[in-house]
N, C-alpha and C. Protein backbone atom coordinates (compact mmCIF):
# COMPACT_ATOMS: atom_id res chain seq x y z
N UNK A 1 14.63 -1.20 -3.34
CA UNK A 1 15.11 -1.22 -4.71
C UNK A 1 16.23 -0.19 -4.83
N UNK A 2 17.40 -0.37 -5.41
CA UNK A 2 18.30 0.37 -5.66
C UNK A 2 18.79 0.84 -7.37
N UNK A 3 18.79 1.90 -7.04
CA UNK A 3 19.29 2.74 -8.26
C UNK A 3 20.50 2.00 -8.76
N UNK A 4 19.99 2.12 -10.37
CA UNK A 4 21.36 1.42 -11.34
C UNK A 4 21.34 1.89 -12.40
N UNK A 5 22.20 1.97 -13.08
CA UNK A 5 22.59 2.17 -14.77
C UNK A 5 20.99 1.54 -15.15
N UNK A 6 20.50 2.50 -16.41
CA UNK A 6 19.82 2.02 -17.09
C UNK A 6 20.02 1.23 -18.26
N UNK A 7 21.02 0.69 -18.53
CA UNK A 7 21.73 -0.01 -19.55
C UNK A 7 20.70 -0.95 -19.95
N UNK A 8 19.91 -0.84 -20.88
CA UNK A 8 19.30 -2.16 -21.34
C UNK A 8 17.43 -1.28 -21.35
N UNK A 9 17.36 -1.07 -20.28
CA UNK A 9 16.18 -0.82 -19.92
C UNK A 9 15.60 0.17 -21.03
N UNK A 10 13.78 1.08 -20.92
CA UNK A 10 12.85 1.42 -21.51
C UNK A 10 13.30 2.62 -20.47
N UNK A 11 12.67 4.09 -20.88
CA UNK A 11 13.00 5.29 -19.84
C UNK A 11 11.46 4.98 -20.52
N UNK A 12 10.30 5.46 -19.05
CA UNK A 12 9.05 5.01 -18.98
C UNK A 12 8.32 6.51 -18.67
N UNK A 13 7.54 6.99 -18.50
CA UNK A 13 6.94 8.56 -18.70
C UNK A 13 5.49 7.87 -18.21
N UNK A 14 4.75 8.56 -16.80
CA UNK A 14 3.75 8.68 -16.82
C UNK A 14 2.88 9.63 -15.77
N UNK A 15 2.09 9.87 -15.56
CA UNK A 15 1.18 10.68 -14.70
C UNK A 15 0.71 10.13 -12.78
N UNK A 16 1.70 10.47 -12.56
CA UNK A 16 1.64 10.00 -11.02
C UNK A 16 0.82 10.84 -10.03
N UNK A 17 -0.60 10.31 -9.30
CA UNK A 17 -1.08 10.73 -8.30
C UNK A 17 -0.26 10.06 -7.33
N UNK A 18 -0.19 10.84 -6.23
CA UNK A 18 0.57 10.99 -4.70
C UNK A 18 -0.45 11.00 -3.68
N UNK A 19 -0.60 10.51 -2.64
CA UNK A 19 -0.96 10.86 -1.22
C UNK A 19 -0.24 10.51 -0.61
N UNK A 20 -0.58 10.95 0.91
CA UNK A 20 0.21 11.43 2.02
C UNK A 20 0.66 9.62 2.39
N UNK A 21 1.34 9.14 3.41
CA UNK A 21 1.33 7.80 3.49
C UNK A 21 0.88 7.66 4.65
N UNK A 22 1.76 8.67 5.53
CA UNK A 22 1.63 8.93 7.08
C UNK A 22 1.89 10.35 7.06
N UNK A 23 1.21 10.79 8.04
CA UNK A 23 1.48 12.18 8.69
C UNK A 23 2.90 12.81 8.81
N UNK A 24 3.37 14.01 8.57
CA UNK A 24 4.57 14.28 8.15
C UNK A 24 5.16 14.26 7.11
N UNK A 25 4.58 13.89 6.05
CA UNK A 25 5.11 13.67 4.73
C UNK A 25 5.79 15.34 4.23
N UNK A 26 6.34 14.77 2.60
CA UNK A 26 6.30 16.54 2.41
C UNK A 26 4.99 16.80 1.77
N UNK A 27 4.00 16.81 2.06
CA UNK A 27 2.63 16.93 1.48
C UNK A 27 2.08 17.84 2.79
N UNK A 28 1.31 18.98 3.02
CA UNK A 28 0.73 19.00 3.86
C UNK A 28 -0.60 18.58 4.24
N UNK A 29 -1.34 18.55 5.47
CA UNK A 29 -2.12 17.49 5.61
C UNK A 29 -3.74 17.80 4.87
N UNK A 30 -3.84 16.78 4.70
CA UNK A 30 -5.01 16.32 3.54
C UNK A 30 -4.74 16.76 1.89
N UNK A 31 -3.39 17.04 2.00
CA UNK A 31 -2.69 17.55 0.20
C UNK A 31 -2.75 16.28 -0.59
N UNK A 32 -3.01 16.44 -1.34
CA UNK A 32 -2.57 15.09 -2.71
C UNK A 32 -1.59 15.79 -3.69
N UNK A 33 -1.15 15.56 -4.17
CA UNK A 33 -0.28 16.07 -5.62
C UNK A 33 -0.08 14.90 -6.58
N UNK A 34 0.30 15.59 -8.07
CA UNK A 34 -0.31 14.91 -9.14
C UNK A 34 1.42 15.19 -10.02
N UNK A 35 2.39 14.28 -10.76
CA UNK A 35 3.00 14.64 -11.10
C UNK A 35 3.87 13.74 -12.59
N UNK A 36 4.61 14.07 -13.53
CA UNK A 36 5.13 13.30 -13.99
C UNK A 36 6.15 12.34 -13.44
N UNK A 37 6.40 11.35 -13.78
CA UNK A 37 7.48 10.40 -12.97
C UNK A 37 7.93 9.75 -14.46
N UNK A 38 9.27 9.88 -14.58
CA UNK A 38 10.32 9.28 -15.14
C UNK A 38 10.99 7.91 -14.56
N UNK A 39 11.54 7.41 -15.34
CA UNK A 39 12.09 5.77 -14.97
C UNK A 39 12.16 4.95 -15.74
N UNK A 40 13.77 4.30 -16.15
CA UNK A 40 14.17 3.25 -16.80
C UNK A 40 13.50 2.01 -16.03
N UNK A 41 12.79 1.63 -16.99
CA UNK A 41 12.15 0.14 -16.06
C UNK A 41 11.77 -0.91 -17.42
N UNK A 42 11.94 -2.23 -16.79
CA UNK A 42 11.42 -3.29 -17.70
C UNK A 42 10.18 -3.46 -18.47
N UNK A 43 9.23 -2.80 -17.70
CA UNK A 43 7.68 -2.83 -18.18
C UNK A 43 7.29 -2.17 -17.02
N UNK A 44 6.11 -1.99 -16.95
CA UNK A 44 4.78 -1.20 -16.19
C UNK A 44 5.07 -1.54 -15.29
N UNK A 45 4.84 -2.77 -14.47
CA UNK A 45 4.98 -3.25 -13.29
C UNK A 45 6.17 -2.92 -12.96
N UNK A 46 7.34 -3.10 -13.54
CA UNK A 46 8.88 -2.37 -13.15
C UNK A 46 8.80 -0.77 -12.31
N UNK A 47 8.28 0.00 -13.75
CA UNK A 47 7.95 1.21 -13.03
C UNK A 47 7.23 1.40 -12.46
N UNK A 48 5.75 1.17 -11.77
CA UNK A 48 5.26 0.98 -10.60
C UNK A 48 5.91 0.49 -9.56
N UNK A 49 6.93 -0.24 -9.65
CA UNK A 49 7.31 -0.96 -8.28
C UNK A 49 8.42 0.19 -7.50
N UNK A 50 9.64 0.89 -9.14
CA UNK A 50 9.84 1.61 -9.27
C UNK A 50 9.74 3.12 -7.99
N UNK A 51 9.06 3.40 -8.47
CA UNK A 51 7.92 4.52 -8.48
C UNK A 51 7.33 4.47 -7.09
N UNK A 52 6.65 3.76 -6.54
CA UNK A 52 6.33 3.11 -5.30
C UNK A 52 7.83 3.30 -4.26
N UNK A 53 8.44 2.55 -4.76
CA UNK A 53 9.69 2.69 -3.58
C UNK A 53 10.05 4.14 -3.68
N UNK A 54 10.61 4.47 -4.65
CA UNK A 54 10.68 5.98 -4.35
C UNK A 54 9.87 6.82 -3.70
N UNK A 55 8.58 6.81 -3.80
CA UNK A 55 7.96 7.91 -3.06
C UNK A 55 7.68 7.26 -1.68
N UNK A 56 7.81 5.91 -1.17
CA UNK A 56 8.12 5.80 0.28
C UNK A 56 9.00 6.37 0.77
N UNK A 57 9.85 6.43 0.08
CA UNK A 57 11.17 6.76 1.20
C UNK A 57 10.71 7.91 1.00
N UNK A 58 9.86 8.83 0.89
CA UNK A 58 9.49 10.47 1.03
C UNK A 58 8.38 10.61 2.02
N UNK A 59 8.07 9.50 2.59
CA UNK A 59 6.66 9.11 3.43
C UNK A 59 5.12 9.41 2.24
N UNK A 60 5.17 8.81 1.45
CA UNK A 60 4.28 9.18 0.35
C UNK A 60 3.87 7.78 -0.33
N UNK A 61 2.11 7.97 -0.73
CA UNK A 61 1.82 6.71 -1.63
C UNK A 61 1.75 6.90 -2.66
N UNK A 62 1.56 5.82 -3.32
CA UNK A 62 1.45 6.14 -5.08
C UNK A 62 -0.08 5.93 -5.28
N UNK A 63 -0.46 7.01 -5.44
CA UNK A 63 -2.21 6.85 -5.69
C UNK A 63 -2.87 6.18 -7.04
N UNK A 64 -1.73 6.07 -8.13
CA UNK A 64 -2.76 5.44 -9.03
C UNK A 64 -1.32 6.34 -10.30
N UNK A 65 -1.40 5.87 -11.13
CA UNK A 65 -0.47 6.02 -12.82
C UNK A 65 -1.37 6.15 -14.22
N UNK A 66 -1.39 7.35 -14.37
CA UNK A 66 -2.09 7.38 -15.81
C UNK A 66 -0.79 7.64 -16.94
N UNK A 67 -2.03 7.10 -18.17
CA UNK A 67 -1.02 7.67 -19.56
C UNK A 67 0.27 7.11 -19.11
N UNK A 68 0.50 5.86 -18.60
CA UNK A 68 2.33 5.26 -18.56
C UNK A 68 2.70 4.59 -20.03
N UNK A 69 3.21 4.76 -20.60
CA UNK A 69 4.53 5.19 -22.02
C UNK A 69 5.21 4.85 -22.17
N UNK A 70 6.10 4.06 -22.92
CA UNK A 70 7.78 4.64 -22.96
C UNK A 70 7.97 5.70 -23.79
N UNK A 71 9.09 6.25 -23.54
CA UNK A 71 9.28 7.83 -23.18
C UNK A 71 9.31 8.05 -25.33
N UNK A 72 9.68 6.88 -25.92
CA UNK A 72 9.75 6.73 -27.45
C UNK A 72 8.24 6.94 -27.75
N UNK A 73 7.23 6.18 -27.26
CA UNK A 73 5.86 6.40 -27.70
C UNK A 73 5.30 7.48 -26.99
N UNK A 74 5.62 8.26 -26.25
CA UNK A 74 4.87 9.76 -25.66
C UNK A 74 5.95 10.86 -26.62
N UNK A 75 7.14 10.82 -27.21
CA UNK A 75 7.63 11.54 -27.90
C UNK A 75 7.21 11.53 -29.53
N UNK A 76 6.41 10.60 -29.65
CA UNK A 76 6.04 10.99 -31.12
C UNK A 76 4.91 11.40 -31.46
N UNK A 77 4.00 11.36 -30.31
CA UNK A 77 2.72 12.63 -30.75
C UNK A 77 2.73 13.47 -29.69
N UNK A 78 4.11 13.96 -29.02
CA UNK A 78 3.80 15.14 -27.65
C UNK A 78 5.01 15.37 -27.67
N UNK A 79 5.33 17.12 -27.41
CA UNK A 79 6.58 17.19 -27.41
C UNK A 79 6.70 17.73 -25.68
N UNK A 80 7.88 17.36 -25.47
CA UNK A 80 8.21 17.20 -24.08
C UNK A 80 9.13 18.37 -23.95
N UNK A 81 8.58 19.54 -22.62
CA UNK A 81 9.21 20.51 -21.57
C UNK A 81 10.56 20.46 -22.16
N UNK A 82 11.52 21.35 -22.15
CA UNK A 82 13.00 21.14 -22.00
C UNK A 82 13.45 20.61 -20.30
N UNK A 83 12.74 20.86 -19.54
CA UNK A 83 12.54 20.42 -17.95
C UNK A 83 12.20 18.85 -18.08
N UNK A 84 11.29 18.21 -18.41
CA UNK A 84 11.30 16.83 -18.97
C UNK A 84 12.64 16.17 -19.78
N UNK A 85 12.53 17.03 -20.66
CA UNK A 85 13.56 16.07 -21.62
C UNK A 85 15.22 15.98 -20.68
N UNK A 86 14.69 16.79 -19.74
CA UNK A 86 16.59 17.07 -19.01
C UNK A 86 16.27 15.95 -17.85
N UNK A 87 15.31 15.63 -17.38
CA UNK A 87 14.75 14.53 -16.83
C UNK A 87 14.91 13.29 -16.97
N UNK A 88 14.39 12.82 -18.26
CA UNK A 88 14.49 11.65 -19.15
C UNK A 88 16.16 11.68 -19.02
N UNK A 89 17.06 12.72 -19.95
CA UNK A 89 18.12 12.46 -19.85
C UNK A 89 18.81 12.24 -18.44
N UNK A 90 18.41 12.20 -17.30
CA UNK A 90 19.81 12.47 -16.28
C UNK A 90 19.20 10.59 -15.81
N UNK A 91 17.60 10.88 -15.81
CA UNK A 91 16.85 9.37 -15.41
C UNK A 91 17.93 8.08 -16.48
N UNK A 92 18.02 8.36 -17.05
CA UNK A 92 18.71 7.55 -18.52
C UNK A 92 20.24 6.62 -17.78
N UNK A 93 20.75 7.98 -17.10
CA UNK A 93 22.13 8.08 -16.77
C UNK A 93 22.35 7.80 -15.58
N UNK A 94 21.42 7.76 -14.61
CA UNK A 94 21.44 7.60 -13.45
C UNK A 94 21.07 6.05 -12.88
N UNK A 95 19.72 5.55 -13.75
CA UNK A 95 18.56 4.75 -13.62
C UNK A 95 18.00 5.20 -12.19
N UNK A 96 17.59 6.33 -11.74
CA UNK A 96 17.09 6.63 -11.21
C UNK A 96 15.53 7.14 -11.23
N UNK A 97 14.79 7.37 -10.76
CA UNK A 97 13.32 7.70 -10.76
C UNK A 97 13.07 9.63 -10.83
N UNK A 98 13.02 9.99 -11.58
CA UNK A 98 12.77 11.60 -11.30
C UNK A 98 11.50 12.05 -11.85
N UNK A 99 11.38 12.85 -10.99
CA UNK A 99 10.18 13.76 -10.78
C UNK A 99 9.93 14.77 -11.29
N UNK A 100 9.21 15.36 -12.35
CA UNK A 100 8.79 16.96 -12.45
C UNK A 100 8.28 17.68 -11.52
N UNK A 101 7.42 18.45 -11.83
CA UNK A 101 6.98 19.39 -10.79
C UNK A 101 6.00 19.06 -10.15
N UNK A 102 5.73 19.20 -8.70
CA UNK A 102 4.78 18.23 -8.28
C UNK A 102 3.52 20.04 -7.84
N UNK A 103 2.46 19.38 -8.66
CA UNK A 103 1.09 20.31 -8.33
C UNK A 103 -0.18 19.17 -7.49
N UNK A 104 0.13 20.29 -5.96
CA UNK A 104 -0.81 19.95 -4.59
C UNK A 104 -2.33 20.19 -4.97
N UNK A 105 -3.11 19.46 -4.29
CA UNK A 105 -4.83 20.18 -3.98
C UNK A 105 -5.05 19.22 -3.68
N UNK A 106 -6.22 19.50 -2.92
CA UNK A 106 -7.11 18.76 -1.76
C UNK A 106 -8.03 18.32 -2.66
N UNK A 107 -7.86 16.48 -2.45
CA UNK A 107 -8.67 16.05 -2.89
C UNK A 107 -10.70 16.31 -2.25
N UNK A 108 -10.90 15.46 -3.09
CA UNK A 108 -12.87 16.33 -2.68
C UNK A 108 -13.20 15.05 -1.68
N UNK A 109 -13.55 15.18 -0.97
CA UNK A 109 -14.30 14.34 0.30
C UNK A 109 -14.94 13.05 -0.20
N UNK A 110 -15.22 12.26 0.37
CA UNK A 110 -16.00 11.17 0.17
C UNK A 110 -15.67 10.07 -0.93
């Protein structure tokens, strides 16, 4: 999938779990991380598919999407980071996929 103008599109806001895909990732081993993910996309499935390609090309899976939004319905009962909102904006301009801050821990066994 290739990056494009978001012209038309929804800028989408949601809660991205990560695991490793293969060994070597930037995760170290047995790390998970948990993060916001930004993205002009058509609907859910857009940004999942989205979202998915991006964190392959980092050697990384997409573990699962909570609380996914458009970025209009998470802004009217939550106010968003100035780090987010500079997010949303560059995601807007780019149609690219961006990331906040990504927080690691080892998931629990079994």
């Amino acid at each position: 999938m290739t990056s494009h103008k978001a012209s038309g599109l929804s800028v989408w806001i949601g809660l991205v779990t990560i695991n490793q895909a293969h060994n070597g990732s930037v995760l170290a081993a047995g790390e998970a991380a948990f993060v916001q993910a930004i993205s002009p996309a058509e609907d859910a499935a857009d940004f999942t598919a989205r979202v998915r390609d991006r964190l392959g090309r980092h050697g990384l899976a997409l573990g699962g999407i909570e609380d996914l939004e458009r970025i209009e319905q998470r802004t009217e009962g939550h106010v968003l980071s100035d780090d987010l909102m500079a997010l949303v904006t560059r995601s807007r301009s780019t149609g690219d996929v961006e990331f906040g801050t990504f927080h690691t821990y080892v998931p629990p066994e079994g």
